[in-house]
PDB file of N, CA and C in Angstrom:
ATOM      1  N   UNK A   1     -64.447-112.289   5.122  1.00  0.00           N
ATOM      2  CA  UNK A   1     -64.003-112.479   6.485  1.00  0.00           C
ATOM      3  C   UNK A   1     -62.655-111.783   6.674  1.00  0.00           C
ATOM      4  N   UNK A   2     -62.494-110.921   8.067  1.00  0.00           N
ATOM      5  CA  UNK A   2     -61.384-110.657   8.074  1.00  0.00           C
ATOM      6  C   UNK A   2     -60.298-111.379   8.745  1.00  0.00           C
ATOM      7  N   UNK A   3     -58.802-111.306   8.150  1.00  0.00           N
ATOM      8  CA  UNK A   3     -58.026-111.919   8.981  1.00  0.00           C
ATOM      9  C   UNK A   3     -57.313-111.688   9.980  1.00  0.00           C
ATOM     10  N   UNK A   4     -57.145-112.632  11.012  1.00  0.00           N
ATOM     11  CA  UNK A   4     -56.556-112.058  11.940  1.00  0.00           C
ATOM     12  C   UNK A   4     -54.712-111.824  11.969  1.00  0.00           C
ATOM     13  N   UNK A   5     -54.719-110.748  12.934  1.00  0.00           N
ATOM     14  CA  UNK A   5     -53.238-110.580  12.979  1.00  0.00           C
ATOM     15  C   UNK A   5     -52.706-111.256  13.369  1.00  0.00           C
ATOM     16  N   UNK A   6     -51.007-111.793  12.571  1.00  0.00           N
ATOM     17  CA  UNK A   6     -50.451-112.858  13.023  1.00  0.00           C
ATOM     18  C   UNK A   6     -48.868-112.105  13.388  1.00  0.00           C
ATOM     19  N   UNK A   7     -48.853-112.396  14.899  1.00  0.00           N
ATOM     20  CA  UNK A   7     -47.847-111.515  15.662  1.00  0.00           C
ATOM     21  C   UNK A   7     -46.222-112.452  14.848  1.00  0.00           C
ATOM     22  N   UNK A   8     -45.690-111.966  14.599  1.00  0.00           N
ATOM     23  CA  UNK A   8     -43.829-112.479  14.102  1.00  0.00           C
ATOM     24  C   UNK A   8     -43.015-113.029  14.155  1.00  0.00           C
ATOM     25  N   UNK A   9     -43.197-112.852  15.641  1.00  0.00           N
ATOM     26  CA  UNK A   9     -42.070-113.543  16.447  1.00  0.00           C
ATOM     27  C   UNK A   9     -40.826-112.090  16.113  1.00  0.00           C
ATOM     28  N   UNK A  10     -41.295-111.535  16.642  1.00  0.00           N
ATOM     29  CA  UNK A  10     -40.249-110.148  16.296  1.00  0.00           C
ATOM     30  C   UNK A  10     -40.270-109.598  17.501  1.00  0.00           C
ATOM     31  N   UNK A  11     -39.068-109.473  18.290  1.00  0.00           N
ATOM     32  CA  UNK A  11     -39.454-108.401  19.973  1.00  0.00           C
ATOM     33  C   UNK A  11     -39.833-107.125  19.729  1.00  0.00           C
ATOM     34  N   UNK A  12     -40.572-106.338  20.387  1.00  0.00           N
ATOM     35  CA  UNK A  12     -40.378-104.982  20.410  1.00  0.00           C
ATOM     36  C   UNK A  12     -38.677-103.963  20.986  1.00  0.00           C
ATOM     37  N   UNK A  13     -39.349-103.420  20.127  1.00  0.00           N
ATOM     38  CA  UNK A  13     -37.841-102.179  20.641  1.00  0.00           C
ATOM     39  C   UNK A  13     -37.712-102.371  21.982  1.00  0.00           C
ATOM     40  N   UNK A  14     -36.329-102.305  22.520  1.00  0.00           N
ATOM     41  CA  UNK A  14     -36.110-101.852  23.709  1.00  0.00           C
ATOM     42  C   UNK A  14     -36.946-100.444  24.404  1.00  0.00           C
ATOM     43  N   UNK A  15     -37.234-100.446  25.512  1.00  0.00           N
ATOM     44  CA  UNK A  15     -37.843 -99.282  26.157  1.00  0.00           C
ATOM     45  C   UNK A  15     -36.877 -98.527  27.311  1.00  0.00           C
ATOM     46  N   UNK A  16     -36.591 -97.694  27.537  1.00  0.00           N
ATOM     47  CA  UNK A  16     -35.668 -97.416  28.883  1.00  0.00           C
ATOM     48  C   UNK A  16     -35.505 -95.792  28.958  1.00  0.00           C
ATOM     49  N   UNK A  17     -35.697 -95.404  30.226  1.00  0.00           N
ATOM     50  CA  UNK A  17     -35.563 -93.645  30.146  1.00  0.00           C
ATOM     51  C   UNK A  17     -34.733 -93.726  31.688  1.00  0.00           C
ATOM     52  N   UNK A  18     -34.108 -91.945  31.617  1.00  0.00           N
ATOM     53  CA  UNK A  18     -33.706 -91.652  32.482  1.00  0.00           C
ATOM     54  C   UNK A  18     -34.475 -90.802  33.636  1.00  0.00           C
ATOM     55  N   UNK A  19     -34.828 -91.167  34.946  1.00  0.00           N
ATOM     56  CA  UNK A  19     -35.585 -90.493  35.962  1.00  0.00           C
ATOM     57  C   UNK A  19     -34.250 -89.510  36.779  1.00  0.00           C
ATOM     58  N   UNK A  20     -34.979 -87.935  36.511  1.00  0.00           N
ATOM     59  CA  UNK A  20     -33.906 -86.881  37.388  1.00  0.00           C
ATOM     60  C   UNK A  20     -34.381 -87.047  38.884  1.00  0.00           C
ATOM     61  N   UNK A  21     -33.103 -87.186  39.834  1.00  0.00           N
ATOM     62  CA  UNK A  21     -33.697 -87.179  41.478  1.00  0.00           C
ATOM     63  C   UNK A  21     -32.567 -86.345  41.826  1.00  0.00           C
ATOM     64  N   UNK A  22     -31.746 -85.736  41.578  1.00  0.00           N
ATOM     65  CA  UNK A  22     -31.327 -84.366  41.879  1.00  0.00           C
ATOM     66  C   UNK A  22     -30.836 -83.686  40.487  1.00  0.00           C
ATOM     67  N   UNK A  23     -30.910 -82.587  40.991  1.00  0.00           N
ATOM     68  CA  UNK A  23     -30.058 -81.219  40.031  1.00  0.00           C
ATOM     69  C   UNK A  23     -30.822 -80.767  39.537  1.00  0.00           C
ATOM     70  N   UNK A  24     -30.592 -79.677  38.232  1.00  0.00           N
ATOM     71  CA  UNK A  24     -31.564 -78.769  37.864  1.00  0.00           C
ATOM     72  C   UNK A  24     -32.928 -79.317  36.756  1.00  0.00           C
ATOM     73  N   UNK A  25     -33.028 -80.931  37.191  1.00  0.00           N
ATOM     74  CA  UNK A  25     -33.836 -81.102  36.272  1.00  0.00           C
ATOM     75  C   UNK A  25     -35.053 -82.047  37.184  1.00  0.00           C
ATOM     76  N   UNK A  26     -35.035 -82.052  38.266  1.00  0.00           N
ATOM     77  CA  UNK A  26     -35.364 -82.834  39.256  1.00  0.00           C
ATOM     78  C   UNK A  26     -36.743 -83.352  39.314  1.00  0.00           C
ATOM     79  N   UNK A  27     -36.928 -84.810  38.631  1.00  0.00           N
ATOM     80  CA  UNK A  27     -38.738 -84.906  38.574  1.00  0.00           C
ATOM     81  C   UNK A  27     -38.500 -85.288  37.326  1.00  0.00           C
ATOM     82  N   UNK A  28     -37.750 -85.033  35.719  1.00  0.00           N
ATOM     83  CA  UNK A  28     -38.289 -84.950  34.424  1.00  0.00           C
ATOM     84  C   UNK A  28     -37.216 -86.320  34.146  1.00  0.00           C
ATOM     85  N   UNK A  29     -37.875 -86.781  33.107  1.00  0.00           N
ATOM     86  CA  UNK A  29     -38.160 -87.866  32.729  1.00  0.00           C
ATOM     87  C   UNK A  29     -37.395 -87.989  31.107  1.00  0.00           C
ATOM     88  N   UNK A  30     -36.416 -88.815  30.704  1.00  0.00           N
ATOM     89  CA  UNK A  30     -36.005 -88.747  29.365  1.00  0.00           C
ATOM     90  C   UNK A  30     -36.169 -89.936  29.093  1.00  0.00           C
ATOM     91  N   UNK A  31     -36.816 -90.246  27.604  1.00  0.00           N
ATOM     92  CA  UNK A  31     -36.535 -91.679  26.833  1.00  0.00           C
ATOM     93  C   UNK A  31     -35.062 -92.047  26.204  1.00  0.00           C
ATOM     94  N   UNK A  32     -34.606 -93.041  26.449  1.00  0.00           N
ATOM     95  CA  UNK A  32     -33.633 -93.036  25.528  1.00  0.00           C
ATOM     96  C   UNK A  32     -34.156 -93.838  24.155  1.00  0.00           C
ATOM     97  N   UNK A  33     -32.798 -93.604  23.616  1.00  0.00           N
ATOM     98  CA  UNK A  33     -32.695 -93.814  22.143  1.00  0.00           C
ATOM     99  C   UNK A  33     -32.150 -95.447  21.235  1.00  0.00           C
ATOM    100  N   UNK A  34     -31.335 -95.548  20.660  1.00  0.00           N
ATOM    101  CA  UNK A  34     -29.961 -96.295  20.788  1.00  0.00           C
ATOM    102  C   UNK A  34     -29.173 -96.092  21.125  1.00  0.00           C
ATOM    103  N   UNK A  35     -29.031 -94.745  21.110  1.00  0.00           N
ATOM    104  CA  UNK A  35     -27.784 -94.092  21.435  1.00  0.00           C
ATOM    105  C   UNK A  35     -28.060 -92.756  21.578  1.00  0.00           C
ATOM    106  N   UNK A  36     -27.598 -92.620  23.338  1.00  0.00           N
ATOM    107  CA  UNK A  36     -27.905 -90.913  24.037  1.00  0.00           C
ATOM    108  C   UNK A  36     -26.825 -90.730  24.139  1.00  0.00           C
ATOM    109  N   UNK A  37     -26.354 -89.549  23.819  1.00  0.00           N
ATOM    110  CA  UNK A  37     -25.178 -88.746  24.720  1.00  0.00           C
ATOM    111  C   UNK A  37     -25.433 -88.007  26.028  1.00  0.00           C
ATOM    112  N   UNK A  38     -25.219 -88.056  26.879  1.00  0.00           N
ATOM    113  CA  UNK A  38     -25.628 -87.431  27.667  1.00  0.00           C
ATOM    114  C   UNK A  38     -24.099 -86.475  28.007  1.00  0.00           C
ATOM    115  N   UNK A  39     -24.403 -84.330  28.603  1.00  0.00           N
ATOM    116  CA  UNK A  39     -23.449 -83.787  28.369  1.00  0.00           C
ATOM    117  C   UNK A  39     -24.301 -82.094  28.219  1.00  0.00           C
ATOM    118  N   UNK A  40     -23.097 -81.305  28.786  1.00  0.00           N
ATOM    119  CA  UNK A  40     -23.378 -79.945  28.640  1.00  0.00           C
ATOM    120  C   UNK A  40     -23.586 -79.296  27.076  1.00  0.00           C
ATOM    121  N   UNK A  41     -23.389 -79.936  26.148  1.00  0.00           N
ATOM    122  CA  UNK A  41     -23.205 -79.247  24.779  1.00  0.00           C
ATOM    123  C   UNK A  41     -24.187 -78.945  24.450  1.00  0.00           C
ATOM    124  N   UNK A  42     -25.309 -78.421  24.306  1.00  0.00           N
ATOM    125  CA  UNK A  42     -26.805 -78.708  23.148  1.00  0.00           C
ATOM    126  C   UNK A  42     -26.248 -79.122  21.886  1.00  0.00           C
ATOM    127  N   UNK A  43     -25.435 -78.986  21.217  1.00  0.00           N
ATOM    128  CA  UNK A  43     -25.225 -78.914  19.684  1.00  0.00           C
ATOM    129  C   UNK A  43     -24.830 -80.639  19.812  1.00  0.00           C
ATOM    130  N   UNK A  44     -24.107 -81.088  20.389  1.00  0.00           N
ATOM    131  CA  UNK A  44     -24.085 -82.061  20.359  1.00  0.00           C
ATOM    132  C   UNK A  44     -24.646 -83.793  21.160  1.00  0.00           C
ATOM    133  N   UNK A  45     -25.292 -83.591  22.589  1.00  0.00           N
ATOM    134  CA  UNK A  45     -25.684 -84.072  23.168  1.00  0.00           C
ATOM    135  C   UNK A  45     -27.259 -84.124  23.208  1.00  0.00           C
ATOM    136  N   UNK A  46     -27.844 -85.620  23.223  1.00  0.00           N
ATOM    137  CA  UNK A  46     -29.286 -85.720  23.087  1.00  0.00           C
ATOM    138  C   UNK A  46     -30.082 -85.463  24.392  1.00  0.00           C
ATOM    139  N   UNK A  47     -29.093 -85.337  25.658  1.00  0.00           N
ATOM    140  CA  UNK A  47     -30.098 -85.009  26.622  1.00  0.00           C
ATOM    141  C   UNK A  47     -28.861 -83.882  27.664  1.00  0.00           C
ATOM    142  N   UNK A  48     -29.188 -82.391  27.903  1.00  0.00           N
ATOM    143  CA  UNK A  48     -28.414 -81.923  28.067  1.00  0.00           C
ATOM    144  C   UNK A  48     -28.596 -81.641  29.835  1.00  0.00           C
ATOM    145  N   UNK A  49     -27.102 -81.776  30.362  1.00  0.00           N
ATOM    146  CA  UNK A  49     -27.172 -81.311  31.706  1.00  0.00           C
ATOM    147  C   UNK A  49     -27.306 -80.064  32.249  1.00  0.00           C
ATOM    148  N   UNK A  50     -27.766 -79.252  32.823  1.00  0.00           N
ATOM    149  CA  UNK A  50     -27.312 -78.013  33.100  1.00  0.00           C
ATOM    150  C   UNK A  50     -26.340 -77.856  34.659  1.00  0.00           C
ATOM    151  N   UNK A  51     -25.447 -78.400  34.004  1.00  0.00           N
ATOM    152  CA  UNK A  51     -24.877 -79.081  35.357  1.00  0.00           C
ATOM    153  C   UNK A  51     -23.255 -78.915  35.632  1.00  0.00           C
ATOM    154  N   UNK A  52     -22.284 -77.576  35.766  1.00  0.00           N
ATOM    155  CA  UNK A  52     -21.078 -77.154  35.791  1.00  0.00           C
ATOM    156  C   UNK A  52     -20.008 -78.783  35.788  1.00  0.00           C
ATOM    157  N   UNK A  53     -20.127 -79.542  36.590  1.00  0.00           N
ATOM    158  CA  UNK A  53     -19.301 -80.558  37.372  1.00  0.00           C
ATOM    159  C   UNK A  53     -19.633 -81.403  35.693  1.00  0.00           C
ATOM    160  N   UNK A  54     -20.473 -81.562  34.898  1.00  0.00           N
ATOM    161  CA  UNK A  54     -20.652 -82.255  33.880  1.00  0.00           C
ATOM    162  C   UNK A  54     -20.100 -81.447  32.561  1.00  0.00           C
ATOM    163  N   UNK A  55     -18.941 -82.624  31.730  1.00  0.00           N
ATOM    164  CA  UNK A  55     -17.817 -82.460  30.994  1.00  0.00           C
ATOM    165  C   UNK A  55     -19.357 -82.269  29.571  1.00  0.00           C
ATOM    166  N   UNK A  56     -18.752 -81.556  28.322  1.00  0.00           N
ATOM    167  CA  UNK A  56     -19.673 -80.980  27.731  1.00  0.00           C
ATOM    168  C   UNK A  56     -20.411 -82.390  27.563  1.00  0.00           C
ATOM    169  N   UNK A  57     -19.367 -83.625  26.678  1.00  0.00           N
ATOM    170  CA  UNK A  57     -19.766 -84.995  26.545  1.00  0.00           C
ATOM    171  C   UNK A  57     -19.333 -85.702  27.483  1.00  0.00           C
ATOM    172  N   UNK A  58     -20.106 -85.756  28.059  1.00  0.00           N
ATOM    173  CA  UNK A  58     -19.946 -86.951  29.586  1.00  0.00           C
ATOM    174  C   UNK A  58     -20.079 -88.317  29.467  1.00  0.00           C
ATOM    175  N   UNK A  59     -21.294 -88.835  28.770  1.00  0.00           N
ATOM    176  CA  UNK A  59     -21.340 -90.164  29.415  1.00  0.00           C
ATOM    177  C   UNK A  59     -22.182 -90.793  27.801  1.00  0.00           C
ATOM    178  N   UNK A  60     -22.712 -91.812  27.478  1.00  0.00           N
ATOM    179  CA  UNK A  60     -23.512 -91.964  26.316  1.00  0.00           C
ATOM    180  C   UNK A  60     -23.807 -93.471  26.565  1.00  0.00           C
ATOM    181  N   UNK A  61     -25.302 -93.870  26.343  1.00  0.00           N
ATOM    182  CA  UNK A  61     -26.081 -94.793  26.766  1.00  0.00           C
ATOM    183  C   UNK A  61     -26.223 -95.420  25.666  1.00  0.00           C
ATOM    184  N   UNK A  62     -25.935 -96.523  25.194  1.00  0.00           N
ATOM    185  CA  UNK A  62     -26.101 -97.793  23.663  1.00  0.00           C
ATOM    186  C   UNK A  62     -27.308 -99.085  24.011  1.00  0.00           C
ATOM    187  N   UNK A  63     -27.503 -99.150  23.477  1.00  0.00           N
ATOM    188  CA  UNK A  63     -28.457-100.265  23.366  1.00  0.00           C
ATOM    189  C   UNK A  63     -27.365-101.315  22.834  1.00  0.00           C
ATOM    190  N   UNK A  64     -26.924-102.273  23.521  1.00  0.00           N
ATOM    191  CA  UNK A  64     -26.233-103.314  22.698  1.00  0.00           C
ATOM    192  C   UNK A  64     -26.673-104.811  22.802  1.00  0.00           C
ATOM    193  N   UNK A  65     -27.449-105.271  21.880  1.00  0.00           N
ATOM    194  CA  UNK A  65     -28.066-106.340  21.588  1.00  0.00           C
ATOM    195  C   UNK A  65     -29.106-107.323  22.735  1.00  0.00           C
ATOM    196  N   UNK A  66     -29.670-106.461  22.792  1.00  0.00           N
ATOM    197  CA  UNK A  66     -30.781-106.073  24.044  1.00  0.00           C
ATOM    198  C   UNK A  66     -30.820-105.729  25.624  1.00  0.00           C
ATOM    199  N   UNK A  67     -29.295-105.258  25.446  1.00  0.00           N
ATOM    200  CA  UNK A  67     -28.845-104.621  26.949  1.00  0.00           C
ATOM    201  C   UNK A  67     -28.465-103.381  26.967  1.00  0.00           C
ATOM    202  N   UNK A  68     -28.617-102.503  28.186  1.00  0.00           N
ATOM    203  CA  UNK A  68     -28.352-101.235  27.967  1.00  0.00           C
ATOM    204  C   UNK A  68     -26.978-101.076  28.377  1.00  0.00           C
ATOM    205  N   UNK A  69     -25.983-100.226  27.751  1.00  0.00           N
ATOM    206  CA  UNK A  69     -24.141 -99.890  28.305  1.00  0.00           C
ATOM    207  C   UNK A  69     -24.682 -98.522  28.600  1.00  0.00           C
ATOM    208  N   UNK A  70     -23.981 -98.200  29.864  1.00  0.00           N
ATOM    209  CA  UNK A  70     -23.546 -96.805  29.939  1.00  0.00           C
ATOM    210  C   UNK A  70     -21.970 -97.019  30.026  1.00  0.00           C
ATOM    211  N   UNK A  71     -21.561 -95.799  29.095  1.00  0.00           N
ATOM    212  CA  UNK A  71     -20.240 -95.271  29.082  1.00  0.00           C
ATOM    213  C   UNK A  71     -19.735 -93.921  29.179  1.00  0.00           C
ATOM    214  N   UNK A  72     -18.495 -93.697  29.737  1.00  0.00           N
ATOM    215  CA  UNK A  72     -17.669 -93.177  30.206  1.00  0.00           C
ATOM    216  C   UNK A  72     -17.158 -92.129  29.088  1.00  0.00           C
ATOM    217  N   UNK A  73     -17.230 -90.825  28.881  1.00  0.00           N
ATOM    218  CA  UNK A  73     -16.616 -90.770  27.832  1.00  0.00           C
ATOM    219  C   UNK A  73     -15.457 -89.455  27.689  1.00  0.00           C
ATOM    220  N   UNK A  74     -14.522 -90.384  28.769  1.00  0.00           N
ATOM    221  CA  UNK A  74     -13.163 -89.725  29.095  1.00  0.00           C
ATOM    222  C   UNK A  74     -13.840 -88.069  29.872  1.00  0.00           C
ATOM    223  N   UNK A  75     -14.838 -88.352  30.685  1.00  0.00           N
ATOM    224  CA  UNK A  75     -14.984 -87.307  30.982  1.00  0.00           C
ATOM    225  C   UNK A  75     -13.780 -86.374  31.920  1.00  0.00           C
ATOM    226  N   UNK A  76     -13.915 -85.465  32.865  1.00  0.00           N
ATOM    227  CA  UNK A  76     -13.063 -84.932  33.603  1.00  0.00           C
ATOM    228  C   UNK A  76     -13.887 -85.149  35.357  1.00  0.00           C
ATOM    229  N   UNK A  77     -14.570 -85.326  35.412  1.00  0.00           N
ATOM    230  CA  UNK A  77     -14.739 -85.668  36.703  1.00  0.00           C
ATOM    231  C   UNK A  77     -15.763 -86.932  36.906  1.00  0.00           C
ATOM    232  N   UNK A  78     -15.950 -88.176  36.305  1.00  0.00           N
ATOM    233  CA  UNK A  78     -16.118 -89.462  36.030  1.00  0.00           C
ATOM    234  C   UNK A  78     -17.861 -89.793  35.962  1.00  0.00           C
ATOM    235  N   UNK A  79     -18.149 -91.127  35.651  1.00  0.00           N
ATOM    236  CA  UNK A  79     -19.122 -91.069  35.757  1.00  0.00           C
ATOM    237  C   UNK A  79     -19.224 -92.057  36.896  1.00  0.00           C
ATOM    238  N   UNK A  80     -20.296 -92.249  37.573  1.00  0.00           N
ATOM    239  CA  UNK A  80     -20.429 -92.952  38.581  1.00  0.00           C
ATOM    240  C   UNK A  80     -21.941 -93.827  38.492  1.00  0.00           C
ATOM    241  N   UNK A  81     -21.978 -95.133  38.823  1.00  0.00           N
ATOM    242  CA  UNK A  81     -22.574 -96.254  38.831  1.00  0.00           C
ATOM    243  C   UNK A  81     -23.179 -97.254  40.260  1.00  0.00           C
ATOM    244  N   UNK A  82     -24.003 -96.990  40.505  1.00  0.00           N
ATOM    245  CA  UNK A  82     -24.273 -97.055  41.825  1.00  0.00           C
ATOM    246  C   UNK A  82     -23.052 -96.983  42.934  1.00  0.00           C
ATOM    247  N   UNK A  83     -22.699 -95.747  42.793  1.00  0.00           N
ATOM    248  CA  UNK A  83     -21.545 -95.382  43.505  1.00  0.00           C
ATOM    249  C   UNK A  83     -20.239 -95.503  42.920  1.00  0.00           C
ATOM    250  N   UNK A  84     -20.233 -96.093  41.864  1.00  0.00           N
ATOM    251  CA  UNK A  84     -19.008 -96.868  41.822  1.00  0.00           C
ATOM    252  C   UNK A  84     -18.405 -96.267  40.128  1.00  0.00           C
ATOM    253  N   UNK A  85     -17.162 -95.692  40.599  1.00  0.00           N
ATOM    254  CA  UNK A  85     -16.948 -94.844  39.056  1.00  0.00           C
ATOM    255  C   UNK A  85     -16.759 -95.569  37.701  1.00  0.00           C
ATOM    256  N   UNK A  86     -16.991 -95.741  36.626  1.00  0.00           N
ATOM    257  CA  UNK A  86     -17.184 -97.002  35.957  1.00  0.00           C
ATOM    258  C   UNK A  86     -16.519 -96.228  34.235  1.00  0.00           C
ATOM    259  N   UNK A  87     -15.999 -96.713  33.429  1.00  0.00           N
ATOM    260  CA  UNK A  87     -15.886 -96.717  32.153  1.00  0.00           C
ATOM    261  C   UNK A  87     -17.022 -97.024  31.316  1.00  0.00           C
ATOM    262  N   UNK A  88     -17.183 -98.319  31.711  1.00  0.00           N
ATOM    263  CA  UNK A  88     -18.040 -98.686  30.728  1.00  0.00           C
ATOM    264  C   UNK A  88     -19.074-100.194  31.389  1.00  0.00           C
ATOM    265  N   UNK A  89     -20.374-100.043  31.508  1.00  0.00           N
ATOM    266  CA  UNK A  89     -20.658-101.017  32.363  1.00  0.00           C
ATOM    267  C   UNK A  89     -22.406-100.999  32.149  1.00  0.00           C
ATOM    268  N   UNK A  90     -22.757-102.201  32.454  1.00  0.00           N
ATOM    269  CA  UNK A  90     -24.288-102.529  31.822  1.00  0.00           C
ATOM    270  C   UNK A  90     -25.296-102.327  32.741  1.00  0.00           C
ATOM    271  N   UNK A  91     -25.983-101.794  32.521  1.00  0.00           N
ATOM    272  CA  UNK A  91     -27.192-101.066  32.821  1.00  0.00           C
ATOM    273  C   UNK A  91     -28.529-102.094  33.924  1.00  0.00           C
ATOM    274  N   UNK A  92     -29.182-102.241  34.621  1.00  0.00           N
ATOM    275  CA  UNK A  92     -30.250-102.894  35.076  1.00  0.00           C
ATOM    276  C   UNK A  92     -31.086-101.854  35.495  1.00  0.00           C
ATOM    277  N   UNK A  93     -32.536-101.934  35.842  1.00  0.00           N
ATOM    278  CA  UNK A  93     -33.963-101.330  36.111  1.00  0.00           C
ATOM    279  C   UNK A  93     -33.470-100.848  37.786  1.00  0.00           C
ATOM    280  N   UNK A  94     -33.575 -99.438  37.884  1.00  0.00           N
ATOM    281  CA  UNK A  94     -33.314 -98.802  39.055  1.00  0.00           C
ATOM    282  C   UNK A  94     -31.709 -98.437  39.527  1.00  0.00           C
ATOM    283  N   UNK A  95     -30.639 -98.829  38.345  1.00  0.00           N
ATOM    284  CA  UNK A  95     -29.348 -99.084  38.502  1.00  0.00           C
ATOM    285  C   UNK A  95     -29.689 -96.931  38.683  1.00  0.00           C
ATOM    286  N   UNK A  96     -28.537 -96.253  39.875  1.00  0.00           N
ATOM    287  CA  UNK A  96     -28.391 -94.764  39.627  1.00  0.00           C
ATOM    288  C   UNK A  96     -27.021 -94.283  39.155  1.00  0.00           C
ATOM    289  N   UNK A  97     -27.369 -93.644  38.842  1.00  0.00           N
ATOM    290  CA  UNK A  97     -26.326 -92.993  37.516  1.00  0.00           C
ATOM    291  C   UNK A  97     -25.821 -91.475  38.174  1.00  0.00           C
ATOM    292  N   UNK A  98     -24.781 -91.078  38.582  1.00  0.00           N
ATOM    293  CA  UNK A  98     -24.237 -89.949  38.495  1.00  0.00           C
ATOM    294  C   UNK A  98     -23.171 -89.394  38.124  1.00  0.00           C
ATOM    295  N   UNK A  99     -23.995 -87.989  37.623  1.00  0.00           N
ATOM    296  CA  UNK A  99     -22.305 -87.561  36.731  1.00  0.00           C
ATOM    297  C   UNK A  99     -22.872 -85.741  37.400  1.00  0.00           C
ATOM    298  N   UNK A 100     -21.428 -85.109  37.685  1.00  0.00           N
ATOM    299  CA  UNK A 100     -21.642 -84.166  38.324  1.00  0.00           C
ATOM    300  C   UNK A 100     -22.525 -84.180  39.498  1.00  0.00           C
ATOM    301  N   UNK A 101     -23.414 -83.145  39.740  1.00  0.00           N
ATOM    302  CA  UNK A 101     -24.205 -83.313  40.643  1.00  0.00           C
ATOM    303  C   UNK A 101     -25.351 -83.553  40.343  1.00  0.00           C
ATOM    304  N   UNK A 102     -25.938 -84.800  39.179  1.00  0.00           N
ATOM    305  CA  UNK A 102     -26.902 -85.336  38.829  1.00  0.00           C
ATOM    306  C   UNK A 102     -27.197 -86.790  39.121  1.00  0.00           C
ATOM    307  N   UNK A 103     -28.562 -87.030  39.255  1.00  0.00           N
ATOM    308  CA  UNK A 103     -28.662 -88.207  39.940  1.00  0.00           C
ATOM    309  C   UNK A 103     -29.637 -88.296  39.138  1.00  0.00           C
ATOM    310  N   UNK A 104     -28.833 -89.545  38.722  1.00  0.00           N
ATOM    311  CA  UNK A 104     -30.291 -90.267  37.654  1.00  0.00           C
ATOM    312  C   UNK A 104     -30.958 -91.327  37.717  1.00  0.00           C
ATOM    313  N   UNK A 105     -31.990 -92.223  38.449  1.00  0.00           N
ATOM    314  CA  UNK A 105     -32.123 -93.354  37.739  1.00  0.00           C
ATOM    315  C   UNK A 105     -32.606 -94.123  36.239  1.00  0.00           C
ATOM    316  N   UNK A 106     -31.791 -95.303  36.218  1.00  0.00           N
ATOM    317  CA  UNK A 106     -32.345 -95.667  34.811  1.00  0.00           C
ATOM    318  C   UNK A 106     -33.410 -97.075  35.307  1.00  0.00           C
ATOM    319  N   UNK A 107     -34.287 -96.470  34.279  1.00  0.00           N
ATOM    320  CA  UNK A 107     -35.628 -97.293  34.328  1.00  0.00           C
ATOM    321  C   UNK A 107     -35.642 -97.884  32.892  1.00  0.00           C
ATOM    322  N   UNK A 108     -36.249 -99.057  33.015  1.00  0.00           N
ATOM    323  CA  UNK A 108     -36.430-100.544  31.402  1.00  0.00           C
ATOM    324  C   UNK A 108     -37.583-100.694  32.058  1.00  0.00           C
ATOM    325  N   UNK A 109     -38.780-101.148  30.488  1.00  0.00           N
ATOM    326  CA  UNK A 109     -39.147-102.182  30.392  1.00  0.00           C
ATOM    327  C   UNK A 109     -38.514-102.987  29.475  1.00  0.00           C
ATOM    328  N   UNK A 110     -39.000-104.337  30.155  1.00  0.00           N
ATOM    329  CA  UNK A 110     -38.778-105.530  29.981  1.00  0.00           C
ATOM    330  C   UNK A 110     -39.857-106.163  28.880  1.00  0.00           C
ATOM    331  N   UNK A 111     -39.651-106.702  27.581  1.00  0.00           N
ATOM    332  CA  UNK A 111     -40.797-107.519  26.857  1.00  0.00           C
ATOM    333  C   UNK A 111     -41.596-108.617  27.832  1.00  0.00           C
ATOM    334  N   UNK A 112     -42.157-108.922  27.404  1.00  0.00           N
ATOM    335  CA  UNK A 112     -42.863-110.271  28.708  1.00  0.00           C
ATOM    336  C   UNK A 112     -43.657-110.820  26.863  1.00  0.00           C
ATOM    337  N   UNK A 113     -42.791-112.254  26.224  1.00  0.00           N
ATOM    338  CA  UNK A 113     -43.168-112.990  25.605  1.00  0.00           C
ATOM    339  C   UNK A 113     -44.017-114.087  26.186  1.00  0.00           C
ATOM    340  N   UNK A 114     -44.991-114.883  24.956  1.00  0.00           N
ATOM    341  CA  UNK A 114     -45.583-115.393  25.496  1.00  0.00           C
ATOM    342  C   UNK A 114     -45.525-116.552  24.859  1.00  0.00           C
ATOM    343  N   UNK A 115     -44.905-118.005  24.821  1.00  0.00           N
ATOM    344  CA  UNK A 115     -44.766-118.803  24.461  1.00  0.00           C
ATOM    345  C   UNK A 115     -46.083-119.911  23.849  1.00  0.00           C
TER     346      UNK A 115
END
């Protein structure tokens, strides 16, 4: 007989990507990581802007203990948070994100446990 699978009690990974709604990437879709940099560099940034107004390392997205941070990262022309220019500040489903002339929203899923 075979046995059945016995689920852990373990959450799944966090899920969360970035949706482009302006600039030169407009429509495409990024997963994040634990940790994105977001930024003009290729050599160093995991999702790159092609975007003048965006500092090489601009901004970088953490997973911190099942919430998402976006941060600030001393750029030169700031990052901005549903309007609102921010250092360092936590993330929710549809929250928009701009840095330069990019407009991002950030999209989560959410686990849905089942008691």
């Amino acid at each position: 007989m075979i046995e059945r699978t016995v689920i852990l009690g373990v959450p799944p990974p966090p899920v969360a990507w970035l949706v482009i709604r302006t600039g030169s990437r407009v429509g495409k879709e990024f997963r994040l990581g634990e940790q994105t940099t977001i930024g003009r560099d290729a050599l160093v940034c995991d999702f790159v802007l092609d975007d003048e107004s965006a500092s090489a390392q601009h901004a970088r997205i953490k997973e911190e203990r099942g919430q998402w941070v976006l941060y600030d990262l001393a750029s030169t022309n700031g990052t901005f948070l549903n309007g609102q220019k921010i250092q360092r500040a936590p993330l929710t489903d549809g929250d928009v994100i701009c840095i330069g002339l990019t407009t991002m929203v950030f999209k989560e899923v959410k686990s849905q446990r089942k008691e």
